[in-house]
C-alpha atoms as a PDB file:
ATOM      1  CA  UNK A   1     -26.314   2.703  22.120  1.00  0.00           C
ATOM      2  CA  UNK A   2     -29.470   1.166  23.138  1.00  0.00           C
ATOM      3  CA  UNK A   3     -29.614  -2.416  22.781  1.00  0.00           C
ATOM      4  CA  UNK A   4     -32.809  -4.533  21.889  1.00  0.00           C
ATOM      5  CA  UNK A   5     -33.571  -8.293  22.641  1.00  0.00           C
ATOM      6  CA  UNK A   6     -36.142  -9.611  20.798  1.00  0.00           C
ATOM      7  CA  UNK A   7     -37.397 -13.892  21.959  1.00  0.00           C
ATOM      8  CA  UNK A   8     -39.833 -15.074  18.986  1.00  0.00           C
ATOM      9  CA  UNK A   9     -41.747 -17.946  19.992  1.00  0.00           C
ATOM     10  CA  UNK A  10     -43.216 -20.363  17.548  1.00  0.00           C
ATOM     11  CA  UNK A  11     -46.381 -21.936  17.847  1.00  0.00           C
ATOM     12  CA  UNK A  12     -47.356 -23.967  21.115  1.00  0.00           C
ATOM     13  CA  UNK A  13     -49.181 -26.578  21.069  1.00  0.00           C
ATOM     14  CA  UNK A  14     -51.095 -25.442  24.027  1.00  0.00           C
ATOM     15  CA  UNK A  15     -51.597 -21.692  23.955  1.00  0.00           C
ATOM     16  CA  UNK A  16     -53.486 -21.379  26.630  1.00  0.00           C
ATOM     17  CA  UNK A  17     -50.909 -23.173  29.114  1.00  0.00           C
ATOM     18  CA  UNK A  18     -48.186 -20.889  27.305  1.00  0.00           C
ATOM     19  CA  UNK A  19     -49.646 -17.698  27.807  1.00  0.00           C
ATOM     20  CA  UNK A  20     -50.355 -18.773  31.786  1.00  0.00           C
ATOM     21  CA  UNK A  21     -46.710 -20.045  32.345  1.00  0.00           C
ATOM     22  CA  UNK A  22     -45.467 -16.813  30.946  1.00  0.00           C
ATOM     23  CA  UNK A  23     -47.885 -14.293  32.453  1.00  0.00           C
ATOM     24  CA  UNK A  24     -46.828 -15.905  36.143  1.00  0.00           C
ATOM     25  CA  UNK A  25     -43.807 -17.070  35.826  1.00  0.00           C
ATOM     26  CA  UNK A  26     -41.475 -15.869  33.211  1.00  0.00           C
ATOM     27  CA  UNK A  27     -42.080 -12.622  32.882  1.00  0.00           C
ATOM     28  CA  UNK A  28     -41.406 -12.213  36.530  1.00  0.00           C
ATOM     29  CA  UNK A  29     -37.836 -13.663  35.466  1.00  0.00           C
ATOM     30  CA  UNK A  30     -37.500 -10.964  33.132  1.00  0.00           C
ATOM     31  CA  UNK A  31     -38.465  -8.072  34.804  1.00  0.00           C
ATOM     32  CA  UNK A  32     -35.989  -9.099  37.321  1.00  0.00           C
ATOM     33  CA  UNK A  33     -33.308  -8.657  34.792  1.00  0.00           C
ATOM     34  CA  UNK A  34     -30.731  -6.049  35.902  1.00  0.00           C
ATOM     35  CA  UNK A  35     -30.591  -2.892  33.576  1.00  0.00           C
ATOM     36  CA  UNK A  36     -33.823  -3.591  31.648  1.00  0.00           C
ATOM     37  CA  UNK A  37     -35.065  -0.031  30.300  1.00  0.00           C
ATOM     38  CA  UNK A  38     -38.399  -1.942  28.703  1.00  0.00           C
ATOM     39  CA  UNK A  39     -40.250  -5.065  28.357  1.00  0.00           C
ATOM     40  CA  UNK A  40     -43.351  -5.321  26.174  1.00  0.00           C
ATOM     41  CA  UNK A  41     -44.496  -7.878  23.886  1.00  0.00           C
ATOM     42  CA  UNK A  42     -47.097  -8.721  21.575  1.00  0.00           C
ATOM     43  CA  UNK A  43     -49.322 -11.400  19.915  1.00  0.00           C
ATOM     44  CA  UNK A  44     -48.860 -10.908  16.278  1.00  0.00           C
ATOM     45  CA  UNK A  45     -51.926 -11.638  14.287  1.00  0.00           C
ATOM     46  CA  UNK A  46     -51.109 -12.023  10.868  1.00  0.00           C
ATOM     47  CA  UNK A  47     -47.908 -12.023   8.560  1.00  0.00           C
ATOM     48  CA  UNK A  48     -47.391  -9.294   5.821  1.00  0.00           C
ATOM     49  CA  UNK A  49     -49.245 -11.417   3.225  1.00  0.00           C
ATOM     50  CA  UNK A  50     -52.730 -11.803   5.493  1.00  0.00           C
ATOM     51  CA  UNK A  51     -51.290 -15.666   6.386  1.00  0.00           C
ATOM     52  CA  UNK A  52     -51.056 -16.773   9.986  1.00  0.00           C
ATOM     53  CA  UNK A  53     -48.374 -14.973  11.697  1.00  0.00           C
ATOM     54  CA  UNK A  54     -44.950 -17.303  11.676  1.00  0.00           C
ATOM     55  CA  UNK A  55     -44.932 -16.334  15.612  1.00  0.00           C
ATOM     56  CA  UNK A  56     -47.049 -17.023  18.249  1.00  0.00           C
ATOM     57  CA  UNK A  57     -45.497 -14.001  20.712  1.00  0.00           C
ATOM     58  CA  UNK A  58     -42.628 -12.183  20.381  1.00  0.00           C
ATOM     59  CA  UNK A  59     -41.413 -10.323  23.385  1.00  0.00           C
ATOM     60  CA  UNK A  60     -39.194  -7.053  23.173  1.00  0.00           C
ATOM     61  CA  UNK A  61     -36.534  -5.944  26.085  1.00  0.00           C
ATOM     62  CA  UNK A  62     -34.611  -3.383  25.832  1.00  0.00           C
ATOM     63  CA  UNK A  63     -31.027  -1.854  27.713  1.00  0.00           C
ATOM     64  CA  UNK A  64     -28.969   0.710  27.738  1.00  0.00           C
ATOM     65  CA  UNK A  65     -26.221  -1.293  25.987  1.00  0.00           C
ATOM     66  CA  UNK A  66     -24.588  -4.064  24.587  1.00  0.00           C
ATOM     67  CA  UNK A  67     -22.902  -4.363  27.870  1.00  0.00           C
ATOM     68  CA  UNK A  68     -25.670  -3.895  30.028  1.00  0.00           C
ATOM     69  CA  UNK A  69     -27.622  -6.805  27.983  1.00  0.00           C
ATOM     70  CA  UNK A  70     -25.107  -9.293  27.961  1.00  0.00           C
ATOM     71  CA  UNK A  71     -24.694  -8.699  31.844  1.00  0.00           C
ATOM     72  CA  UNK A  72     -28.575  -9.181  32.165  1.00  0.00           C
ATOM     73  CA  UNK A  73     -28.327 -12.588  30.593  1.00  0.00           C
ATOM     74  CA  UNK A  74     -25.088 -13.614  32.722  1.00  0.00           C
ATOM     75  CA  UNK A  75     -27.249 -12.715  35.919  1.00  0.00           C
ATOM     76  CA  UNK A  76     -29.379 -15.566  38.110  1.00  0.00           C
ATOM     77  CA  UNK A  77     -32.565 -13.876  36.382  1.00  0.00           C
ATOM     78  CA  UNK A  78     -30.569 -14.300  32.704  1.00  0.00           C
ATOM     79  CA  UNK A  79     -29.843 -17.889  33.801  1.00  0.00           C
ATOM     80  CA  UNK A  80     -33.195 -18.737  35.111  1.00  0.00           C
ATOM     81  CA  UNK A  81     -35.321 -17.528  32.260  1.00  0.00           C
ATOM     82  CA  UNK A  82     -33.177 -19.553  29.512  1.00  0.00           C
ATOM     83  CA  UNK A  83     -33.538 -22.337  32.164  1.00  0.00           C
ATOM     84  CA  UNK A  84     -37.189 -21.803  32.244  1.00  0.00           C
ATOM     85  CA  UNK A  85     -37.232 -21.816  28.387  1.00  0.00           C
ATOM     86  CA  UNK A  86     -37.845 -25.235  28.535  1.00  0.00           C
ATOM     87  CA  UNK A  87     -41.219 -25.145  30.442  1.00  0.00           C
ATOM     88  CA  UNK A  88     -43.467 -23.533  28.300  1.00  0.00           C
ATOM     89  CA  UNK A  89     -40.853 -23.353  24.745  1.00  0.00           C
ATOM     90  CA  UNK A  90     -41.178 -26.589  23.304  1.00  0.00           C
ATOM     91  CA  UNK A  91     -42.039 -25.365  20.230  1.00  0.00           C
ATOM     92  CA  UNK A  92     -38.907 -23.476  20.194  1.00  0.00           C
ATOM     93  CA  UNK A  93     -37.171 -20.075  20.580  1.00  0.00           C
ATOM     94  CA  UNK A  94     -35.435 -17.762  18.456  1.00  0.00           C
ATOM     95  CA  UNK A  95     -33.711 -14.895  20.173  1.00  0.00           C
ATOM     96  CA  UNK A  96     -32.013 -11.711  18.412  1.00  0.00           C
ATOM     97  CA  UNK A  97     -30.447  -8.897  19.696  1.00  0.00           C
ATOM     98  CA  UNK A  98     -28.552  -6.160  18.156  1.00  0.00           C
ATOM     99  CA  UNK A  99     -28.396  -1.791  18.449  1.00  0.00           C
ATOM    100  CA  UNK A 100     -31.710  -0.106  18.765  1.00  0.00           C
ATOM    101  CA  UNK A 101     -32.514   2.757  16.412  1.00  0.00           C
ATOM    102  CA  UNK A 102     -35.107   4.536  16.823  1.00  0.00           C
ATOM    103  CA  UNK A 103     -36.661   6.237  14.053  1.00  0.00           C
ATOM    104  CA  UNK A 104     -39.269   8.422  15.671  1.00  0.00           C
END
């Protein structure tokens, strides 16, 4: 089954400097990732009650599987983007990742 990734990113204190460090340098890191089927990711405006959005970016990658994402992450591009994390994340990270269903 199709397995999603999803890194939300809280607020930076520099947006402009995050946006530049992840346009040229870690997205490259992630489209190197073995077995990626997709990688998008989005700016989300606001949060379901009109408020400011609790995330500055969240980016979505998905894999075939499971398998196929944990050996992504275990791969020098896995290793270097968490390494790289700490380059442009200081506001902090969450990452999830679980089956994808899709339901159209």
């Amino acid at each position: 089954m199709t397995n999603t990734l999803l890194a939300l990113y809280n607020q930076p204190k520099d947006p402009a400097a995050f946006d530049r460090h992840y346009e040229e340098t870690h997205s490259e890191l992630g489209l190197a990732f073995p077995g990626l089927q997709s990688f998008s990711g989005t700016h989300p405006d606001l949060g379901a009650d009109g408020s400011p959005a609790p995330y500055y970016f969240v980016a979505i990658l998905t894999f075939d599987d499971e398998d196929a994402l944990s050996a992504a992450l275990a791969s020098p591009a896995g290793e270097a983007a968490v390494a790289d994390l700490a380059n442009f994340a200081g506001a902090g990270v969450t990452l999830l990742h679980g089956p994808t269903t899709v339901y159209k």
